[in-house]
PDB file of N, CA and C in Angstrom:
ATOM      1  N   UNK A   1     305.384  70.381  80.072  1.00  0.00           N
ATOM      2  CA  UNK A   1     304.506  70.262  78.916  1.00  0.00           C
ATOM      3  C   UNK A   1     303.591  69.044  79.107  1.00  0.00           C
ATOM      4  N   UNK A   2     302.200  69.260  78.882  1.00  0.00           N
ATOM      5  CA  UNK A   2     301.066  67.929  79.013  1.00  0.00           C
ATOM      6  C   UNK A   2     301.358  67.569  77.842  1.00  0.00           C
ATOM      7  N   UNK A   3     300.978  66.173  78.130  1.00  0.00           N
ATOM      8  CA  UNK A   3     300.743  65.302  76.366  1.00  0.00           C
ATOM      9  C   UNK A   3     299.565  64.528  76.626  1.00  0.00           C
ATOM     10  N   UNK A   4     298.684  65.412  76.898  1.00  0.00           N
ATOM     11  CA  UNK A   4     297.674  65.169  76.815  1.00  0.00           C
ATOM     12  C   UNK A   4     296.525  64.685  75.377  1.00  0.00           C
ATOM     13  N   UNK A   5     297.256  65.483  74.612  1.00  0.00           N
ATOM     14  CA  UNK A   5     296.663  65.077  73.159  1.00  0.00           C
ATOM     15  C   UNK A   5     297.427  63.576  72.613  1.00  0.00           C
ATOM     16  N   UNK A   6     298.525  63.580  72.996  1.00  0.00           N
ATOM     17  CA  UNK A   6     299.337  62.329  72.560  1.00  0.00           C
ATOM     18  C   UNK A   6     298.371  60.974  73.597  1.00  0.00           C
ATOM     19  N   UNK A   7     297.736  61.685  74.577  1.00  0.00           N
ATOM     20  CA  UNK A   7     297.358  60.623  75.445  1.00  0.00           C
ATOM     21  C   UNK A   7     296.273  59.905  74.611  1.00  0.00           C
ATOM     22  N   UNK A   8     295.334  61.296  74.393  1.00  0.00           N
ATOM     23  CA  UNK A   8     294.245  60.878  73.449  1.00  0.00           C
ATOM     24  C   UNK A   8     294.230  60.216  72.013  1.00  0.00           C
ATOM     25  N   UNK A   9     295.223  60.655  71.650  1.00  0.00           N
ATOM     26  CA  UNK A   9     295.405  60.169  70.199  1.00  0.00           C
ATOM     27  C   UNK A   9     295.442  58.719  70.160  1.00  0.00           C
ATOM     28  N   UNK A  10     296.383  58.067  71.161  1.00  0.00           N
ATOM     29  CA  UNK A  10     297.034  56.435  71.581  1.00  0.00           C
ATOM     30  C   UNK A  10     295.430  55.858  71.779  1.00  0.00           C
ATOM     31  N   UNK A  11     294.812  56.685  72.596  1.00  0.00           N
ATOM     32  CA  UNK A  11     293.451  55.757  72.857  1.00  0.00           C
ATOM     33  C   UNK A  11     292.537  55.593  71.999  1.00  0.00           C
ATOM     34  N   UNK A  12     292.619  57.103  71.027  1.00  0.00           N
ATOM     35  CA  UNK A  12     292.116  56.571  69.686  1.00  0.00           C
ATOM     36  C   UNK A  12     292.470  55.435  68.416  1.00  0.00           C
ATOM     37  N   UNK A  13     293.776  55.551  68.668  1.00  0.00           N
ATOM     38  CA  UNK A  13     294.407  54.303  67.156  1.00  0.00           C
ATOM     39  C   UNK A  13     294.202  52.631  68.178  1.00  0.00           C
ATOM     40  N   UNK A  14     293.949  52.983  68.969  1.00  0.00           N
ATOM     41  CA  UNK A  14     294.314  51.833  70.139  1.00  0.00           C
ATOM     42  C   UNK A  14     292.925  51.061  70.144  1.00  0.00           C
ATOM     43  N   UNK A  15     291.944  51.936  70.235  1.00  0.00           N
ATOM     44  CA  UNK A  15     290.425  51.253  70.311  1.00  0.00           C
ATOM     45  C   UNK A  15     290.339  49.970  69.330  1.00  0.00           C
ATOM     46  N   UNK A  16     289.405  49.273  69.832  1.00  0.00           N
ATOM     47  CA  UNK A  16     289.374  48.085  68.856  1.00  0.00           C
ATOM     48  C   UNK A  16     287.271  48.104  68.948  1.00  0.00           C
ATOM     49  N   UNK A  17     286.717  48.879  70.065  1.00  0.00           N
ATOM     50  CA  UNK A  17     285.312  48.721  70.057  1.00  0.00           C
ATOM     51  C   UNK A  17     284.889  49.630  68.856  1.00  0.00           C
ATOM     52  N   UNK A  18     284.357  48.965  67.422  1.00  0.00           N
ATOM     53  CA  UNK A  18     283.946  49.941  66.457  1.00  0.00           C
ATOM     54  C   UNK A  18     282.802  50.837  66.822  1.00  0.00           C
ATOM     55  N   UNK A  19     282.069  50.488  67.695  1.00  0.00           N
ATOM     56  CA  UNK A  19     281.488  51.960  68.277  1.00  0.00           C
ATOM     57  C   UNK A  19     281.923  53.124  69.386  1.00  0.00           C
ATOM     58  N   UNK A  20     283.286  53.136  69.089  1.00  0.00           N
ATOM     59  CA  UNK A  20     283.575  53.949  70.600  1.00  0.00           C
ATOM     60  C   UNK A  20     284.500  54.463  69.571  1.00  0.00           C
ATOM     61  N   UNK A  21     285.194  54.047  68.151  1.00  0.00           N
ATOM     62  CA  UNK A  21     285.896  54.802  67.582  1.00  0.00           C
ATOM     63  C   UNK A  21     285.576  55.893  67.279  1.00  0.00           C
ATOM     64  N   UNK A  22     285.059  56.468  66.661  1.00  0.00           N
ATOM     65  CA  UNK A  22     284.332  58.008  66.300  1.00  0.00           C
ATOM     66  C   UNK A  22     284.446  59.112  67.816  1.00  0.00           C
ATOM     67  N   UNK A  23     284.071  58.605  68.641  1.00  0.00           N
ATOM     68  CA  UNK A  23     283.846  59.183  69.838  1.00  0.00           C
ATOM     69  C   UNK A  23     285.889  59.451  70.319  1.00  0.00           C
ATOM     70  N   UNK A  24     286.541  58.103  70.381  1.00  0.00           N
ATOM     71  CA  UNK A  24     287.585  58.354  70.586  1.00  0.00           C
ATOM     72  C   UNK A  24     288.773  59.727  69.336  1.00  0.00           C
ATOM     73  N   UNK A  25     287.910  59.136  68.376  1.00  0.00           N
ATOM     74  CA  UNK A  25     288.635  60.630  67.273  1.00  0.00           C
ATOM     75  C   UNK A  25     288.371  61.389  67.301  1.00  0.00           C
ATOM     76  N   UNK A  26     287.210  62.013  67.944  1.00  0.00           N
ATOM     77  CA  UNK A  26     286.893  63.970  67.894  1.00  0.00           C
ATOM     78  C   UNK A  26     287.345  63.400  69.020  1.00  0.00           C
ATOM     79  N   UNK A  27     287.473  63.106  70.578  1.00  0.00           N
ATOM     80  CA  UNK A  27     288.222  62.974  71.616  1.00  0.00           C
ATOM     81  C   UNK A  27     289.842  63.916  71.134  1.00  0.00           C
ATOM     82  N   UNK A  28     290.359  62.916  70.478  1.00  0.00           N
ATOM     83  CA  UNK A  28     292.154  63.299  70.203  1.00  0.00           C
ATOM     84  C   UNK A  28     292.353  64.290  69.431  1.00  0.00           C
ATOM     85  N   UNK A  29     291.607  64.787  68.237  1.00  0.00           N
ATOM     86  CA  UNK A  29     291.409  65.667  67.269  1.00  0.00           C
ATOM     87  C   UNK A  29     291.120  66.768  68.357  1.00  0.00           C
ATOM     88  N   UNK A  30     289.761  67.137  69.282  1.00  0.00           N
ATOM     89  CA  UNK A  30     290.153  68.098  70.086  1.00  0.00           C
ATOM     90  C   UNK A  30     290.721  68.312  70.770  1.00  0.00           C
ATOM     91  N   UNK A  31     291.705  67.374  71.525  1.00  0.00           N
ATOM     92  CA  UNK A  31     292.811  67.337  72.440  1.00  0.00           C
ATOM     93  C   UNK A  31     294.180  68.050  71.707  1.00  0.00           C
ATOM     94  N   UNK A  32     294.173  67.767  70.110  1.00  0.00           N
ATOM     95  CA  UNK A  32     295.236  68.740  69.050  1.00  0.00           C
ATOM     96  C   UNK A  32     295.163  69.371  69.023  1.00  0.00           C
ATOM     97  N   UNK A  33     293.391  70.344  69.052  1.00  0.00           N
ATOM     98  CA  UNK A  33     292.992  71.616  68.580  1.00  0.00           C
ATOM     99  C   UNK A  33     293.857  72.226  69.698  1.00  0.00           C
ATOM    100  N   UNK A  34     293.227  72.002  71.135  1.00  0.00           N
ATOM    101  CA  UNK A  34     293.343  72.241  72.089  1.00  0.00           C
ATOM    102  C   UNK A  34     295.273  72.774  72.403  1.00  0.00           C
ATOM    103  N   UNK A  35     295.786  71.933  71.724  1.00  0.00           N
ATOM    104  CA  UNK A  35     297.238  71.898  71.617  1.00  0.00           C
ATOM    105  C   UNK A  35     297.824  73.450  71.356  1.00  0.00           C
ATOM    106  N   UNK A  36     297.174  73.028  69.761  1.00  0.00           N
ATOM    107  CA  UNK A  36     297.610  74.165  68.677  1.00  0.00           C
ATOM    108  C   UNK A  36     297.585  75.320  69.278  1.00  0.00           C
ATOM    109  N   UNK A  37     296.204  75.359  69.991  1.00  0.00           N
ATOM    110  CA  UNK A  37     295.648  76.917  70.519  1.00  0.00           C
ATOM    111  C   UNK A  37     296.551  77.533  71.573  1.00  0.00           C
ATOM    112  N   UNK A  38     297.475  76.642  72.214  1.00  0.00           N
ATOM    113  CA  UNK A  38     298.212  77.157  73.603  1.00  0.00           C
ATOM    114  C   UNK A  38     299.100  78.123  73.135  1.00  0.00           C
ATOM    115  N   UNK A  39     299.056  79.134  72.519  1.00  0.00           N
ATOM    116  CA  UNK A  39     300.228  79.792  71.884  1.00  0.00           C
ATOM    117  C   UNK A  39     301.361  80.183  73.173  1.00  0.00           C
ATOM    118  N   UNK A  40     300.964  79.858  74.760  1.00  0.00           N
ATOM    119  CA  UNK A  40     302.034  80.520  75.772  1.00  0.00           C
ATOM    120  C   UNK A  40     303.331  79.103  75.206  1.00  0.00           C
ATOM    121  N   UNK A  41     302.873  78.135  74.718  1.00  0.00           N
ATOM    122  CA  UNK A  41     303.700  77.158  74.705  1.00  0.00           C
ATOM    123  C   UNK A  41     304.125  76.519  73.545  1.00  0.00           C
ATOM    124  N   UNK A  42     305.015  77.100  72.501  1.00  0.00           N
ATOM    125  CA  UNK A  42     304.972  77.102  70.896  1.00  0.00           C
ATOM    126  C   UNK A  42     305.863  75.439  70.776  1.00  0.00           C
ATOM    127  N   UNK A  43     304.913  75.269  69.969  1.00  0.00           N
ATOM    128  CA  UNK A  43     305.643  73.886  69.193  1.00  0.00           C
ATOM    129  C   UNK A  43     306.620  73.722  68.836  1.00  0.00           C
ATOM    130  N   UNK A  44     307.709  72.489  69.284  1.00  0.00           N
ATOM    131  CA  UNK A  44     308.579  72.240  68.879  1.00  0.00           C
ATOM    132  C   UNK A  44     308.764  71.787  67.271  1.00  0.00           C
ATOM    133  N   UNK A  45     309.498  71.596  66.553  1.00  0.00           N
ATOM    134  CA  UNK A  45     310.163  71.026  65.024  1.00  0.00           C
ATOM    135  C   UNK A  45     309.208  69.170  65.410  1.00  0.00           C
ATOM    136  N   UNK A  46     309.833  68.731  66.176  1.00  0.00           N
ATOM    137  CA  UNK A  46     309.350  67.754  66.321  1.00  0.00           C
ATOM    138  C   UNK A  46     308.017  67.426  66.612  1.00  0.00           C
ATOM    139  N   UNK A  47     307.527  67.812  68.185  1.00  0.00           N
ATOM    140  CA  UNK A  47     306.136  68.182  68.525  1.00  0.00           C
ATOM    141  C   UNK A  47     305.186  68.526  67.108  1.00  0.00           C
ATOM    142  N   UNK A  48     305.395  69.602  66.364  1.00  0.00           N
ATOM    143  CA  UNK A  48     304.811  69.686  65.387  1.00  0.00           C
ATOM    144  C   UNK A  48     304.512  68.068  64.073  1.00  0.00           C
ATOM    145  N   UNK A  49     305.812  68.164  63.925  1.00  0.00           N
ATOM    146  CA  UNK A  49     305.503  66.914  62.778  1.00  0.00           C
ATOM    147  C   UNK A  49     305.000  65.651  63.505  1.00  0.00           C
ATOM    148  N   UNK A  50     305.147  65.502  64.737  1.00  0.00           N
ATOM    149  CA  UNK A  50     303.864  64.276  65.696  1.00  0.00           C
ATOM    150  C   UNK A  50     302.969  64.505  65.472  1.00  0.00           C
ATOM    151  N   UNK A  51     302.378  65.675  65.844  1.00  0.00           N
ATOM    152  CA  UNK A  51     300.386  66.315  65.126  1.00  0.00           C
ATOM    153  C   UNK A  51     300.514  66.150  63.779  1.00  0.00           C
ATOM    154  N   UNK A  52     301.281  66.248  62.633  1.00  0.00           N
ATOM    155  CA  UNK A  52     301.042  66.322  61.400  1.00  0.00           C
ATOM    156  C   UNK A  52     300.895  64.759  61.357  1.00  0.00           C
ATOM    157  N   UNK A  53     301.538  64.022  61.385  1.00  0.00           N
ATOM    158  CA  UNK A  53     301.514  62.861  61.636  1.00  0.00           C
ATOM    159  C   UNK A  53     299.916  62.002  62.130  1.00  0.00           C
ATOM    160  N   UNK A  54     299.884  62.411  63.378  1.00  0.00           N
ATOM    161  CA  UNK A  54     298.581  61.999  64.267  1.00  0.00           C
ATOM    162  C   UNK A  54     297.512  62.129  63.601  1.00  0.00           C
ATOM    163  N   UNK A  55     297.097  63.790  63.056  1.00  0.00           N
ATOM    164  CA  UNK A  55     295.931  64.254  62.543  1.00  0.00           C
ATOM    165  C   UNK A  55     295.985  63.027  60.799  1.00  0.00           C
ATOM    166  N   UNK A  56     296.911  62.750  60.082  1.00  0.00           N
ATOM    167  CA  UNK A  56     297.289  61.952  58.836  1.00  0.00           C
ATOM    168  C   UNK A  56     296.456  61.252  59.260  1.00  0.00           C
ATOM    169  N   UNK A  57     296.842  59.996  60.635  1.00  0.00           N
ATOM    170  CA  UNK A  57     296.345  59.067  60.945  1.00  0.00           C
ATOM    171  C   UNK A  57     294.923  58.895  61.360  1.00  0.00           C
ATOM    172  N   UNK A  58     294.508  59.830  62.433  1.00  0.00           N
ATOM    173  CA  UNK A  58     293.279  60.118  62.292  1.00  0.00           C
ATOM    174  C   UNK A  58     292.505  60.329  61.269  1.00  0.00           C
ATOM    175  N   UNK A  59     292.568  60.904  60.499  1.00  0.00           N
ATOM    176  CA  UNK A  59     292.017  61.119  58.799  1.00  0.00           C
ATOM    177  C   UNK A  59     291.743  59.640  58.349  1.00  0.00           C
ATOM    178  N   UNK A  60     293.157  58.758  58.404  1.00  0.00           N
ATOM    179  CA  UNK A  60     292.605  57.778  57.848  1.00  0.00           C
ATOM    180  C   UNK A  60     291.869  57.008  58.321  1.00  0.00           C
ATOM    181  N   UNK A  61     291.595  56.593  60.069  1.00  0.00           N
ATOM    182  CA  UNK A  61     290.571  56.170  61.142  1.00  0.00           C
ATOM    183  C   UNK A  61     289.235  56.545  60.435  1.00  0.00           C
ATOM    184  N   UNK A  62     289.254  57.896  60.523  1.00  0.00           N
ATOM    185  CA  UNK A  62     288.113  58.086  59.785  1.00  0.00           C
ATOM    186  C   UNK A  62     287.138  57.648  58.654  1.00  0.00           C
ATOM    187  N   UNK A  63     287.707  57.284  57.933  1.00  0.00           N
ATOM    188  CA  UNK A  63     287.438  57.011  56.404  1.00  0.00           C
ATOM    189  C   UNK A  63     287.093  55.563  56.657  1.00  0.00           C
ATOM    190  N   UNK A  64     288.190  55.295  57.342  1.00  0.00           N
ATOM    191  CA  UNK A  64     287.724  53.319  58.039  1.00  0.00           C
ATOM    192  C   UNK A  64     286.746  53.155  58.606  1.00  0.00           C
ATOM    193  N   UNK A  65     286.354  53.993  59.724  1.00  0.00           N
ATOM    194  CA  UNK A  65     285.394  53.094  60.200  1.00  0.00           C
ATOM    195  C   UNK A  65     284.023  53.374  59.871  1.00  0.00           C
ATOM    196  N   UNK A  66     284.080  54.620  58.607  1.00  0.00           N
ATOM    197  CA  UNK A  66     282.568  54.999  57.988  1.00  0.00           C
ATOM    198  C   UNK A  66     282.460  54.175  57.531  1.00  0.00           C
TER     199      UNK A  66
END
């Protein structure tokens, strides 16, 4: 299994350059989409509530750095 979205996500909450944030959140946000969509590889109980989690956090990134 890649964790590739988990990769992205870290580099998004992680940024500290306020212009590279935005860019780093649709980054990790499509790295989730990207996730979701793999249906050959169904989400774990856990795996799942990490994205519920992540996408929370992202949401609130959002709102911050508008």
């Amino acid at each position: 299994m890649t964790e590739s979205w988990r990769d992205a996500y870290r580099e998004a909450i992680l940024e500290v350059d306020p212009a590279k944030i935005a860019h780093r959140i649709e980054v990790a946000k499509a790295a989730i989409r990207k996730r979701l969509d793999r249906q050959a590889e169904p989400l774990t109980k856990s795996e799942f509530e990490d994205i519920d989690g992540a996408l929370r956090t992202l949401r609130f990134l959002t709102k911050e750095a508008a």
